[in-house]
Each structure stands twice: as structure tokens, then as C-alpha cells.
N, C-alpha and C. Protein backbone atom coordinates (compact mmCIF):
# COMPACT_ATOMS: atom_id res chain seq x y z
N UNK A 1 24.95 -14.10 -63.80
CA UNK A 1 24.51 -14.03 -62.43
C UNK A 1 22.99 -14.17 -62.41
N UNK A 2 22.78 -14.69 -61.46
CA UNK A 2 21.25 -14.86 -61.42
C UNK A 2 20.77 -14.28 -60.44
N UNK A 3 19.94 -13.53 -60.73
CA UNK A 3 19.04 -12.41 -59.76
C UNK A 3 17.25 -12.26 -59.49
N UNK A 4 17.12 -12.74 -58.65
CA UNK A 4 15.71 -13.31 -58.10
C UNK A 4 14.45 -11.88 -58.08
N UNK A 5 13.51 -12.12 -58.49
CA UNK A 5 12.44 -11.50 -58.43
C UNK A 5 11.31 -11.84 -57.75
N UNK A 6 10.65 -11.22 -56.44
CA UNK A 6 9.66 -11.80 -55.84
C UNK A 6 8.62 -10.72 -55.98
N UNK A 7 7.17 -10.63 -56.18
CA UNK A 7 6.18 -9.53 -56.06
C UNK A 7 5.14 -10.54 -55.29
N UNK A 8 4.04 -9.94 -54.64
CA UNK A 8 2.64 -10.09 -54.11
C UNK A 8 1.79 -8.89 -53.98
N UNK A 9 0.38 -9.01 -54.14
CA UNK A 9 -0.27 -8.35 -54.46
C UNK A 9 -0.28 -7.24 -53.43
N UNK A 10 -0.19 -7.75 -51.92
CA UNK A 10 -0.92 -7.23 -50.55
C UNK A 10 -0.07 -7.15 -49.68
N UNK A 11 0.15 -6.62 -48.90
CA UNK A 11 1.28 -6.39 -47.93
C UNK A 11 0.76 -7.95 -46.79
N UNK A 12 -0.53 -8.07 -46.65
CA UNK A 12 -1.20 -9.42 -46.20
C UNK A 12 -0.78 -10.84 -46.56
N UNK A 13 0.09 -10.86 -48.31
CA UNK A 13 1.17 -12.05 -48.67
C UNK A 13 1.98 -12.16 -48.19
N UNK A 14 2.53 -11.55 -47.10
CA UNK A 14 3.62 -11.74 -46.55
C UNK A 14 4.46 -13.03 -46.37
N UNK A 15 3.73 -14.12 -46.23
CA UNK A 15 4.53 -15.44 -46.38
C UNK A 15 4.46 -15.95 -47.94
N UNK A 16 3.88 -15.47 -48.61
CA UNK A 16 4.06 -16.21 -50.26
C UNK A 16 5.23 -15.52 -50.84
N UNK A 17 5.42 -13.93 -49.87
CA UNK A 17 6.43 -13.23 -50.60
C UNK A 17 7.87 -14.24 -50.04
N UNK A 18 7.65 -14.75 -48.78
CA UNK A 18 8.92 -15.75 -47.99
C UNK A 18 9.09 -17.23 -49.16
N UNK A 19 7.23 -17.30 -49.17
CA UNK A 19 7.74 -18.61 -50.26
C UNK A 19 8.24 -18.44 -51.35
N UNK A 20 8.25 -17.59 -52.23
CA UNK A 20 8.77 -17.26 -53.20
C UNK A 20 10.26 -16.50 -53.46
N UNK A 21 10.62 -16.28 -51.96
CA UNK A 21 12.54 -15.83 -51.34
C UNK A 21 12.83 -17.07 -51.76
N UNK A 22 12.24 -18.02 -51.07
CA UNK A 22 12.88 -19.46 -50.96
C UNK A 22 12.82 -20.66 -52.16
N UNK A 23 12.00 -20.12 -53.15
CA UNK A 23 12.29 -20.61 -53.83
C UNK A 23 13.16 -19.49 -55.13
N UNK A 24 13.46 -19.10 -54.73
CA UNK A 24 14.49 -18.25 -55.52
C UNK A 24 15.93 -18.41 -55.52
N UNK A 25 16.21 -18.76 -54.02
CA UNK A 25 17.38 -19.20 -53.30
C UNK A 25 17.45 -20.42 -53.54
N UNK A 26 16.62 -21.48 -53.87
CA UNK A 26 16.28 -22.99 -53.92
C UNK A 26 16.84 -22.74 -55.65
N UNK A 27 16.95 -22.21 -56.23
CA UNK A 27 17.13 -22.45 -57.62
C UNK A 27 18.24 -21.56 -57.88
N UNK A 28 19.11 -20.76 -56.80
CA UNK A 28 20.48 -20.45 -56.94
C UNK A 28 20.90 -18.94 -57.01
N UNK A 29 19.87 -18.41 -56.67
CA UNK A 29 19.92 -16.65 -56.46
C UNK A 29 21.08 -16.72 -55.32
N UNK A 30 21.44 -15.73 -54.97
CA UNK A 30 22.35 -15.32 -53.53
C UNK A 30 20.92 -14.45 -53.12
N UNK A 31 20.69 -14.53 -51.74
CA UNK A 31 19.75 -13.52 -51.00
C UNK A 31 20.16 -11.98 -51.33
N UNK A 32 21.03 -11.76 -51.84
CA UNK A 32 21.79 -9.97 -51.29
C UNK A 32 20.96 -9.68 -52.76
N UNK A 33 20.50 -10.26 -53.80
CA UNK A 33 20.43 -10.48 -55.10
C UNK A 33 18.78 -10.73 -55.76
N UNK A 34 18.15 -10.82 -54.38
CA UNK A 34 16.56 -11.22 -54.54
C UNK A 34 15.91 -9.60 -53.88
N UNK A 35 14.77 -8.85 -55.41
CA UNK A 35 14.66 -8.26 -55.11
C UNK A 35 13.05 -8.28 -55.15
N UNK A 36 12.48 -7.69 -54.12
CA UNK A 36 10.77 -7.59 -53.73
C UNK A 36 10.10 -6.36 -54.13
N UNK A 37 8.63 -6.48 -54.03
CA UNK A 37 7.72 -5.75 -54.52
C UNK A 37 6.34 -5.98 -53.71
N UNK A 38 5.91 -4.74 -53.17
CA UNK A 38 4.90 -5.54 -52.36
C UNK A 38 3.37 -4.29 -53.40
N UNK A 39 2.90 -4.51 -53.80
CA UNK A 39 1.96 -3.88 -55.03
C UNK A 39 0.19 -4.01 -54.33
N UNK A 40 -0.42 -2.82 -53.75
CA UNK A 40 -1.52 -2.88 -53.69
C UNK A 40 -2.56 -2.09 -53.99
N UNK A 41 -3.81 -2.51 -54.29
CA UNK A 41 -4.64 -1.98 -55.32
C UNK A 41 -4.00 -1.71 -56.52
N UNK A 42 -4.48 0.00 -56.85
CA UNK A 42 -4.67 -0.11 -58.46
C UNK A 42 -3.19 0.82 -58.85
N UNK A 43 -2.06 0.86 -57.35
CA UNK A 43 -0.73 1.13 -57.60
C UNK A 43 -0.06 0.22 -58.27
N UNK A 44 0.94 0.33 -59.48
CA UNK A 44 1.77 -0.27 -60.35
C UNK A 44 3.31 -0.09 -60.50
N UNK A 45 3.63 0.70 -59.03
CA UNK A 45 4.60 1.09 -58.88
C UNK A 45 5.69 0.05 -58.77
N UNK A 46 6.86 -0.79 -59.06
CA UNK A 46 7.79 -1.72 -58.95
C UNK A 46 9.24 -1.01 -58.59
N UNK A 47 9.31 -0.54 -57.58
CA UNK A 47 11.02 0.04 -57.06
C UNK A 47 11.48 -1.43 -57.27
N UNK A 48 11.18 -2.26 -56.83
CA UNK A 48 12.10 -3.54 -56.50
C UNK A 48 12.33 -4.38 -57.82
N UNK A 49 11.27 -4.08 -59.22
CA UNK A 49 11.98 -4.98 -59.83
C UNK A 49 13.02 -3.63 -60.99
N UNK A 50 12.40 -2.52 -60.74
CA UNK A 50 13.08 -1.44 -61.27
C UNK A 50 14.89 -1.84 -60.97
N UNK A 51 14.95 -1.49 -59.59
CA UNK A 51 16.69 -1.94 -58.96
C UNK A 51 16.87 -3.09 -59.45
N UNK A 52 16.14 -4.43 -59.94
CA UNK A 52 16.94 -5.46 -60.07
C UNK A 52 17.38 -5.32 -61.52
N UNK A 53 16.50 -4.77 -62.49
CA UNK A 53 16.41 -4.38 -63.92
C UNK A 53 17.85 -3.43 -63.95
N UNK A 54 17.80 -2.07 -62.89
CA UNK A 54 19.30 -1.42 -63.07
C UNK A 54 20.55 -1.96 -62.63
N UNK A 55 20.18 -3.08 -61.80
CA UNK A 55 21.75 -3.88 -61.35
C UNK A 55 21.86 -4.85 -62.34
N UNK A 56 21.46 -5.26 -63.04
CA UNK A 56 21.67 -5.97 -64.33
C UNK A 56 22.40 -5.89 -65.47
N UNK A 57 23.16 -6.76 -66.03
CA UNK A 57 23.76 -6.50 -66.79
C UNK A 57 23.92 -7.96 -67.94
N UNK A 58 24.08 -7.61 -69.25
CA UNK A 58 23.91 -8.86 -70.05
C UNK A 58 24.64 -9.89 -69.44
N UNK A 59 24.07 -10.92 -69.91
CA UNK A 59 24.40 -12.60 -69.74
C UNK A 59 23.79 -12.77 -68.33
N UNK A 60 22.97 -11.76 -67.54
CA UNK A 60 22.36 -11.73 -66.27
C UNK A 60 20.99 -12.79 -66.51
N UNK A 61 20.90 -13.36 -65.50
CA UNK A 61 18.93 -13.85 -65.66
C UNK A 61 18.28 -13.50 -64.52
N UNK A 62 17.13 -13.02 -65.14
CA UNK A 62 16.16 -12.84 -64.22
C UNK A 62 15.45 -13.80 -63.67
N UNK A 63 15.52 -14.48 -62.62
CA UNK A 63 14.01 -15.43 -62.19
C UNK A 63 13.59 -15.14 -61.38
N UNK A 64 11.95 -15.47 -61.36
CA UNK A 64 10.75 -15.16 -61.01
C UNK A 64 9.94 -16.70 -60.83
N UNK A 65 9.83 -16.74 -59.64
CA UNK A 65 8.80 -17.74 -59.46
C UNK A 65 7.60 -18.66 -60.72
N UNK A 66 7.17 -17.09 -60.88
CA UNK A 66 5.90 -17.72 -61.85
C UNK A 66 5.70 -16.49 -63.29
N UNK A 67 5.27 -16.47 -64.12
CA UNK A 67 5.56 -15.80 -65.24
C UNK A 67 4.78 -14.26 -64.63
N UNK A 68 3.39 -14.38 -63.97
CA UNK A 68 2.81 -13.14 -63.54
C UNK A 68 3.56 -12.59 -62.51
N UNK A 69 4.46 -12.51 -62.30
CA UNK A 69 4.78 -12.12 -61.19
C UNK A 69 5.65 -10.85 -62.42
N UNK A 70 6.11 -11.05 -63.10
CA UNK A 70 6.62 -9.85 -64.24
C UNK A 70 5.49 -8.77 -64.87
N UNK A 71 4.03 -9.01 -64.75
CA UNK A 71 3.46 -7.96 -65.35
C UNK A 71 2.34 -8.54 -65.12
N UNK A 72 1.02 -7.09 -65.23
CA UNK A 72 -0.62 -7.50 -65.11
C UNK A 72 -1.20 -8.21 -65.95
N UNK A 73 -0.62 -8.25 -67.16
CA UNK A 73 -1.35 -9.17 -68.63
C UNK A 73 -0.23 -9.52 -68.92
N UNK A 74 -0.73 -10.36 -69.90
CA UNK A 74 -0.01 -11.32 -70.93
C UNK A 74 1.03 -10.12 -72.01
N UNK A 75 0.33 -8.75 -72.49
CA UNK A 75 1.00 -7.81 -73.02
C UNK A 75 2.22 -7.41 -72.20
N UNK A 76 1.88 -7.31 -71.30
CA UNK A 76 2.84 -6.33 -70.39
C UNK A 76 3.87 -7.51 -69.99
N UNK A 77 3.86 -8.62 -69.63
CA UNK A 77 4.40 -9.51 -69.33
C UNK A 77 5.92 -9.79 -70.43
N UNK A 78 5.37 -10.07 -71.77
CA UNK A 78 5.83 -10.35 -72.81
C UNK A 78 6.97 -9.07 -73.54
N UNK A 79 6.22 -7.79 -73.07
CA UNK A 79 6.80 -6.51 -73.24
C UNK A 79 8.39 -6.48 -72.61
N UNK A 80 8.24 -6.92 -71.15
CA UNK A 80 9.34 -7.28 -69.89
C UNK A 80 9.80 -8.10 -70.57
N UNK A 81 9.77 -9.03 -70.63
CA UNK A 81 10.69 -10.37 -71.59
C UNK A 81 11.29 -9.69 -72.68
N UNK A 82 10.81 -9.02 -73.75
CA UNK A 82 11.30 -8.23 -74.65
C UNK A 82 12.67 -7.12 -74.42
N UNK A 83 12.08 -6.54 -73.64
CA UNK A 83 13.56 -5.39 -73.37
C UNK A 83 14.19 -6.02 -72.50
N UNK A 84 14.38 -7.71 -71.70
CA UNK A 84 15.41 -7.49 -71.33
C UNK A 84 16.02 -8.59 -72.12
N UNK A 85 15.28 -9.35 -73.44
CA UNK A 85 16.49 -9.64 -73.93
C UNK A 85 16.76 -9.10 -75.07
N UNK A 86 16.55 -7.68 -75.19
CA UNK A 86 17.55 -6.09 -75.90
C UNK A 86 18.73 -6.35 -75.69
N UNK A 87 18.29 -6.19 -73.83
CA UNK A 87 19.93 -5.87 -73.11
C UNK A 87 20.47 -6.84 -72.93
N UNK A 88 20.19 -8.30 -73.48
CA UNK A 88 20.90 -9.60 -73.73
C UNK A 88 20.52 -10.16 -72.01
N UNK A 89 19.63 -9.95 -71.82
CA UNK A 89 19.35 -10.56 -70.03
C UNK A 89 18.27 -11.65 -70.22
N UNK A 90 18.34 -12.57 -69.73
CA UNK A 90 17.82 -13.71 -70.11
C UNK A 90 16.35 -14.09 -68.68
N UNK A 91 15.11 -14.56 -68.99
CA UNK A 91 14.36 -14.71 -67.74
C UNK A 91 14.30 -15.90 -67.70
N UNK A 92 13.97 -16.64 -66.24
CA UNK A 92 13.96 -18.04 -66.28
C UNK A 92 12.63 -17.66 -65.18
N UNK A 93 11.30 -18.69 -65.43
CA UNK A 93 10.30 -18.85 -65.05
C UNK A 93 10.59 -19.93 -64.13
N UNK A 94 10.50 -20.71 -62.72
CA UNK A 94 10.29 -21.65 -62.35
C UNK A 94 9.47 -22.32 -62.69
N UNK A 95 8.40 -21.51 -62.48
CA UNK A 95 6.57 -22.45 -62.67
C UNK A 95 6.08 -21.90 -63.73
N UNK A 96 5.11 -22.38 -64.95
CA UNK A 96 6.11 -23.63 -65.12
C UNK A 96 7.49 -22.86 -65.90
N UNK A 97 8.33 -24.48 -66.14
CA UNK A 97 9.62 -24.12 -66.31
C UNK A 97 9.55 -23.39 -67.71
N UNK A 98 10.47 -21.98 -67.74
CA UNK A 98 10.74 -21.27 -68.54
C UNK A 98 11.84 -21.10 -68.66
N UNK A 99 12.75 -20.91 -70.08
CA UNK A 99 14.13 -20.02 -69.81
C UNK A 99 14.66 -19.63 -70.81
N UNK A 100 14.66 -18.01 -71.68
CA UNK A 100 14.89 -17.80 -72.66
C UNK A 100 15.79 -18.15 -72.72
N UNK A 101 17.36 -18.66 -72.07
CA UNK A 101 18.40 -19.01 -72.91
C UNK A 101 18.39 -20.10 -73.57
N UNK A 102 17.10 -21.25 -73.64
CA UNK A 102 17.13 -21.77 -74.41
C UNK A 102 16.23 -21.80 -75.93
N UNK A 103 16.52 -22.35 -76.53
CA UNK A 103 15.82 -21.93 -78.29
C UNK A 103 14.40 -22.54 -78.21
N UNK A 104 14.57 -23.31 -77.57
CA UNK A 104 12.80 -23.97 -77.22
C UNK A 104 12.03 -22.71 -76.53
N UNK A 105 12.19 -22.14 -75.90
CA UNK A 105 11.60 -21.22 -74.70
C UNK A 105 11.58 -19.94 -75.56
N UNK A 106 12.65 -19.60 -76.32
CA UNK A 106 11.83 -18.39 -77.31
C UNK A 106 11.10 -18.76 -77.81
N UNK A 107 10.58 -19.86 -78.45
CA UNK A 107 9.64 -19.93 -79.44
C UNK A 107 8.54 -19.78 -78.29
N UNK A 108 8.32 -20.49 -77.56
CA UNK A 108 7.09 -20.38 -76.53
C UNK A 108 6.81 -18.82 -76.39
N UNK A 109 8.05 -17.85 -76.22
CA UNK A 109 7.86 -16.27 -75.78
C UNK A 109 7.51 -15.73 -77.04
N UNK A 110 7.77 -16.28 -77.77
CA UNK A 110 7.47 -15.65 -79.70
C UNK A 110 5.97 -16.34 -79.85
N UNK A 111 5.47 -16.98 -79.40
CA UNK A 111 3.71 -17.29 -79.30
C UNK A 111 3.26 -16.33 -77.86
N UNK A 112 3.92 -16.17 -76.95
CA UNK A 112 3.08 -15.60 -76.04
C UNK A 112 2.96 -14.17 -76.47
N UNK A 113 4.09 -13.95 -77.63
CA UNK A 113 4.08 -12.38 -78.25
C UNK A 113 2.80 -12.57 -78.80
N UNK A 114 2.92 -12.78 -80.04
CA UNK A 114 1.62 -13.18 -81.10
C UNK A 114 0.14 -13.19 -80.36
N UNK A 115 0.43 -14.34 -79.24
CA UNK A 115 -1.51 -14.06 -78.21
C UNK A 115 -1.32 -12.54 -77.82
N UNK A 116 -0.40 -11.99 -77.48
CA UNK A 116 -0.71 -10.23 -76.53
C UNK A 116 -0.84 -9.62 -78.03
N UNK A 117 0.07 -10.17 -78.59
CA UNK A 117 -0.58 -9.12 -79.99
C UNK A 117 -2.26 -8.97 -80.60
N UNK A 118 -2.55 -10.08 -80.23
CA UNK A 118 -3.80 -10.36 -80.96
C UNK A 118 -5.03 -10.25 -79.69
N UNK A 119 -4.82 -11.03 -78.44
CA UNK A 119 -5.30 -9.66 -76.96
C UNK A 119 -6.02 -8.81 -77.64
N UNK A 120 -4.08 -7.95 -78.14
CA UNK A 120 -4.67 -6.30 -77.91
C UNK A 120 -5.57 -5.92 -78.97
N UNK A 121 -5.53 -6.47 -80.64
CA UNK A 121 -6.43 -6.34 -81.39
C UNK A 121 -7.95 -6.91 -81.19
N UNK A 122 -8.03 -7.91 -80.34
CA UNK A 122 -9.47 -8.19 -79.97
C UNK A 122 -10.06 -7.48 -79.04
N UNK A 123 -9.46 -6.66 -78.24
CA UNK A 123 -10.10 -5.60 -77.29
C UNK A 123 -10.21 -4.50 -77.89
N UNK A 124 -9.13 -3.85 -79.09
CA UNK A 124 -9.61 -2.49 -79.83
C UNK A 124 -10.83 -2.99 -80.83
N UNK A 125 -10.84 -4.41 -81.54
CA UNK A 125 -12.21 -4.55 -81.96
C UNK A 125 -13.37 -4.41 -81.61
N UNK A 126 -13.40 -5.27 -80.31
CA UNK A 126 -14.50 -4.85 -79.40
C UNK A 126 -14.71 -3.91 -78.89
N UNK A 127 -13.99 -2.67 -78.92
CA UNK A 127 -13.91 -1.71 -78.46
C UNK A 127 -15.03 -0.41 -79.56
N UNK A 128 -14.16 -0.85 -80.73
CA UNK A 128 -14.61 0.08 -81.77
C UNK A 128 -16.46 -0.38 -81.92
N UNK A 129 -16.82 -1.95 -82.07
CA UNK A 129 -17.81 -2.44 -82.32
C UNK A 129 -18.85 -1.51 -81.09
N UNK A 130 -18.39 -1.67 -79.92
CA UNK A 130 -19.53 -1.33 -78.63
C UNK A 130 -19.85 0.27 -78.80
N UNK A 131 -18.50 0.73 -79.13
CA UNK A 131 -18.79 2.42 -79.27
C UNK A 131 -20.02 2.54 -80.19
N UNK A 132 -19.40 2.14 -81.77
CA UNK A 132 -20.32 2.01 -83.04
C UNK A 132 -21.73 1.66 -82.89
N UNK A 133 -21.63 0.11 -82.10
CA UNK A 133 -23.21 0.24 -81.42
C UNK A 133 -24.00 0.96 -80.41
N UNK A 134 -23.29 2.04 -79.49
CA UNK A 134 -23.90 3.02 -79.10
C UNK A 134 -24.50 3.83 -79.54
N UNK A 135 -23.92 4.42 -80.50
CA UNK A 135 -23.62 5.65 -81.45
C UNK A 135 -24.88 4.82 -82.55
N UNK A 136 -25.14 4.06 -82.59
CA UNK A 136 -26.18 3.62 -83.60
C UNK A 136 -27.79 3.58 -82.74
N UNK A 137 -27.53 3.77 -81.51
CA UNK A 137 -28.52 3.44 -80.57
C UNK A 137 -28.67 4.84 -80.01
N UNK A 138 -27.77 5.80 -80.09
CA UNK A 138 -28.04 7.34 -80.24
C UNK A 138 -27.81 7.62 -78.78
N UNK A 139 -26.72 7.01 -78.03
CA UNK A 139 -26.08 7.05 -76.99
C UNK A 139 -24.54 7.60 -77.58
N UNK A 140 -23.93 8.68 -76.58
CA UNK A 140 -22.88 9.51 -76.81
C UNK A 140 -22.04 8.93 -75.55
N UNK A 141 -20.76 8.95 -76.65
CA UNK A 141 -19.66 8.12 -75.57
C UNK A 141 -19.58 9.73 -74.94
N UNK A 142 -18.92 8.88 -73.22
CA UNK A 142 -18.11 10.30 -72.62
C UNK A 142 -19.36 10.66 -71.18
N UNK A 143 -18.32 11.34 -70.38
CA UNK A 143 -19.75 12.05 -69.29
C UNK A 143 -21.18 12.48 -69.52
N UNK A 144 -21.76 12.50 -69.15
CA UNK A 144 -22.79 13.42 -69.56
C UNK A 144 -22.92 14.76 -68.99
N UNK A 145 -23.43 15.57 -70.13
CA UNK A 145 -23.02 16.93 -69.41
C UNK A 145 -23.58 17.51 -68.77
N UNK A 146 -22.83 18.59 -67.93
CA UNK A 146 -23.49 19.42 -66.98
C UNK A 146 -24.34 20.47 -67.03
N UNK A 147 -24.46 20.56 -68.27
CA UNK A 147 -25.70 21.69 -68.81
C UNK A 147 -26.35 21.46 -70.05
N UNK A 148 -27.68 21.78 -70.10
CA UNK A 148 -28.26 21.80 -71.11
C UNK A 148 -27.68 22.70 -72.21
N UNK A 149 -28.48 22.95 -73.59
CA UNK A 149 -28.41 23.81 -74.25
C UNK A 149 -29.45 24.64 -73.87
N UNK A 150 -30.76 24.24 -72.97
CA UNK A 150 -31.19 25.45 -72.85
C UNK A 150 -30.91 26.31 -71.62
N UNK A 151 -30.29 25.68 -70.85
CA UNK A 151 -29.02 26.09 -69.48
C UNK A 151 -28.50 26.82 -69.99
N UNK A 152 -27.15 26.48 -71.53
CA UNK A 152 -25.99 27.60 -72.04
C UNK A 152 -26.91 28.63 -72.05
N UNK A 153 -28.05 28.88 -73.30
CA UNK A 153 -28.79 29.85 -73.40
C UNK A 153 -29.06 30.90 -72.17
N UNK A 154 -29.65 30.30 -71.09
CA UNK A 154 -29.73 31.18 -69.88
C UNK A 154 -28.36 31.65 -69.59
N UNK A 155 -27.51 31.02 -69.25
CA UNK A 155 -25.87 31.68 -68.72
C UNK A 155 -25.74 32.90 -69.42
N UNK A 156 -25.85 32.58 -70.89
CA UNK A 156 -25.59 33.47 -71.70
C UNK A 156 -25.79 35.03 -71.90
N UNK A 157 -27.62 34.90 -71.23
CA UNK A 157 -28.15 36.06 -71.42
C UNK A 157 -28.54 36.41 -70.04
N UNK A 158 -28.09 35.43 -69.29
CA UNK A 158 -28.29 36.47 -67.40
C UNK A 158 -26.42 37.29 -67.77
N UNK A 159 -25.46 36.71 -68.18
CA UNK A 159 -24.38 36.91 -68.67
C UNK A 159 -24.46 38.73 -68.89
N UNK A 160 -25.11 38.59 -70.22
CA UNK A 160 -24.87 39.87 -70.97
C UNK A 160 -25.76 40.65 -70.14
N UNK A 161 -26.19 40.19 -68.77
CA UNK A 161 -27.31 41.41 -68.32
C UNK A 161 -26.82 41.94 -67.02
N UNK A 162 -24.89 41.85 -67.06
CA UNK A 162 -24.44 41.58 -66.18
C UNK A 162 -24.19 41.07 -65.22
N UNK A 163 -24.92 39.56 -65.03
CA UNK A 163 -24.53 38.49 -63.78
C UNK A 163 -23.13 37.98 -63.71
N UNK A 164 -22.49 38.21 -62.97
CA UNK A 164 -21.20 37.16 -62.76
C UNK A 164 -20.83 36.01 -63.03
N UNK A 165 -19.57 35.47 -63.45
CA UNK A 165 -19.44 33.75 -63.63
C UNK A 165 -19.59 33.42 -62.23
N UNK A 166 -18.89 33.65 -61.35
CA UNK A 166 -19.00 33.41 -59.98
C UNK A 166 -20.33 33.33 -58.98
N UNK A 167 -21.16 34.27 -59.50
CA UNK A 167 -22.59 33.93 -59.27
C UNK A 167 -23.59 33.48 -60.70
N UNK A 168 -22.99 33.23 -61.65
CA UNK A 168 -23.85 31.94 -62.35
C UNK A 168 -23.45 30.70 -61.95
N UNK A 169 -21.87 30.35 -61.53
CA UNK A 169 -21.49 29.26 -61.09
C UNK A 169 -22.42 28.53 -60.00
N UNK A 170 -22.54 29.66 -58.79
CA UNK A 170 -23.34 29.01 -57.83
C UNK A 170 -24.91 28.71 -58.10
N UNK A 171 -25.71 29.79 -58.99
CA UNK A 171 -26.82 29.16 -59.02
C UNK A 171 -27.07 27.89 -60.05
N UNK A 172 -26.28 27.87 -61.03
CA UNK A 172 -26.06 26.61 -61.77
C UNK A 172 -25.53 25.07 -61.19
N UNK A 173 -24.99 25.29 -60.11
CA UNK A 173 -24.00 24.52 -59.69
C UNK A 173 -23.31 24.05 -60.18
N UNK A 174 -22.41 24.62 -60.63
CA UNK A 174 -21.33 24.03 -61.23
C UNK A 174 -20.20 24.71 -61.34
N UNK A 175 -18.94 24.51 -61.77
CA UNK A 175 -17.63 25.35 -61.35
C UNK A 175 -17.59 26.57 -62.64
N UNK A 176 -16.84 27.27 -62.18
CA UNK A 176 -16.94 28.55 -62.60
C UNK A 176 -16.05 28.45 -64.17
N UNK A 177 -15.28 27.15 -64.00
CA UNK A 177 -14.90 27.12 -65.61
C UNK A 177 -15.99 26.78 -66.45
N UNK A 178 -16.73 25.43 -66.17
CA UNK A 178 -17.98 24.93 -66.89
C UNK A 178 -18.65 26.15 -67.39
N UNK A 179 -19.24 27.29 -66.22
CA UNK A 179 -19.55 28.70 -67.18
C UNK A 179 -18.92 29.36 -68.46
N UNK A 180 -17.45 29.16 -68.33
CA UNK A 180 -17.10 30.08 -69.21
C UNK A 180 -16.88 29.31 -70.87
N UNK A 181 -16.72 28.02 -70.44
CA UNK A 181 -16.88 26.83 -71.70
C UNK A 181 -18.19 26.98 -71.77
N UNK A 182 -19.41 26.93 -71.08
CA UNK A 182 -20.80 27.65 -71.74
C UNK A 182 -20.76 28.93 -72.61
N UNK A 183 -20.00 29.71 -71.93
CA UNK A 183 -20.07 31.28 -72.70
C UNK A 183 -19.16 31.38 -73.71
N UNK A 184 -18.30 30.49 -74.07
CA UNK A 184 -17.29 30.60 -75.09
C UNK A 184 -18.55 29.29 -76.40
N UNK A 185 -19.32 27.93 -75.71
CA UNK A 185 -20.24 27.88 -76.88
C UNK A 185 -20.80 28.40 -77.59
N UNK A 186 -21.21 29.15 -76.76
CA UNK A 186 -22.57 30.12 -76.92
C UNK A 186 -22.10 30.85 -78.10
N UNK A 187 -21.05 31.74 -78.07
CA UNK A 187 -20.90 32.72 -79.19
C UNK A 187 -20.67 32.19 -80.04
């Protein structure tokens, strides 16, 4: 059975989400069978391709307009292709033409594995390199903090002279846990 997948970014796509019904139906979905996703900002939530993923069942295909329309990267994309042919469910790309049930089209998904594989190792490289060159430049990954060491010092000893966390909090400005992670340095 073939079961249609449509997403757009914006609730504002509203007709790309129609163009992409229609071409779903144009390539042999049943409408009752095409399921949507309307995804905005930095929400990643998918009810719609979730239900099409649980009404599924092997020898099923998924199609999707265009390959992004399955995931934000090339990783995540390739990931989706992966578990559903676990469950023996096959995806067919319209644009361009894709379709794991054939042996040509894995090999294409067995290179698009290999690029997300290697993606992800060129971003933890660069990753490790920029930290390393911080840290060589005597810049500390992470927030910067809310108190000095010679701040803890004061907390410490208005502290033992009986001042409150609750009134060191306020004249420090800062929340009344930040005090007590000062006073737990300190000792």
C-alpha cells in the first residue's frame, strides 16, 4: 500500500502543503492515506508522519514528495530511511526519483548513509578543533559566571557573620541557589 507524506515548514504553506496532496494522489496514494505535518520554528514535533509510520506495515511505501520533507539533515533523513526498511517499509522519493525497492536506490541511500556519517564526523572535528583553540587562547567554554572568586569570598564571610542566603541572594543578585553553590565552593 502506498501511503503519502506531506510536511511544510509554516502554517503560511498552505498551498505547497495542497501541492504536495496532489502530487501524492498523482502518483497513487488514496487521500484517506496521505498524512500532513504542518512544523514551525524550532518545534520538531511530527503527529502526522508519526500515524503514518504506526499505520504501516511491511511491503508498505512511504512517499514523500521530496527527500527533505522526511528530516532536518541529511543524518536524520537517512536515519528515517533506515528504520523503516527494519520494518521492511520501503520510501519512494518523487523529486528526484527515489525508491528503495529498487537495488539501484539502495546503493544511492548506502552513499547518502556514508555523507551523514562523515557530516557528523566533520562537525565533531570541528567541534573539538574550535574548543581546543579556545582553550589555547585562554577562553573557557560554557556561561560565564555569576560571581567572582572574590564575590565567593565575600558570601562566605558576610555568611559566617550570620547574613542570610536570601539576603546575600538579593544584594548579589543572583538566585539563592548560585549562593549556596558559592558556599558549598568555598569550603
Amino acid at each position: 500500500m502506498l501511503i503519502g507524506y506531506a510536511r511544510v515548514s509554516t502554517a503560511r504553506q498552505g498551498q505547497s502543503l495542497d501541492t504536495q496532496r496532489e502530487a501524492l494522489i498523482h502518483a497513487g496514494c488514496d487521500p484517506k492515506h496521505i498524512y500532513t505535518d504542518t512544523i514551525s520554528g524550532t518545534k520538531w514535533q511530527r503527529p502526522g508522519l508519526e500515524k503514518a509510520l504506526g499505520y504501516m506495515r511491511a511491503d508498505d511505501t512511504l512517499v514523500v514528495t521530496r527527500l527533505d520533507r522526511l528530516g532536518r539533515n541529511l543524518a536524520e533523513t537517512v536515519n528515517t530511511i533506515a528504520d523503516l526498511a527494519e520494518r521492511g517499509i520501503n520510501v519512494k522519493v518523487l523529486e528526484p526519483a527515489l525508491d528503495t525497492s529498487r537495488p539501484a536506490d539502495k546503493v544511492v541511500v548506502n552513499v547518502m548513509a556514508s555523507l551523514a556519517e562523515w557530516e557528523r564526523d566533520l562537525l565533531v572535528q570541528r567541534t573539538r578543533e574550535g574548543v581546543a583553540h579556545a582553550r589555547a587562547q585562554g577562553r573557557v567554554a560554557g556561561p560565564k559566571p555569576k560571581l567572582d572568586s572574590e564575590q565567593k569570598k565575600q558570601i562566605k564571610q558576610l555568611s559566617q557573620a550570620g547574613e542570610s542566603v536570601s539576603a546575600l541572594a538579593r544584594s548579589f543578585k543572583v538566585s539563592r541557589q548560585t549562593i549556596y553553590r558559592a558556599l558549598g565552593e568555598a569550603a
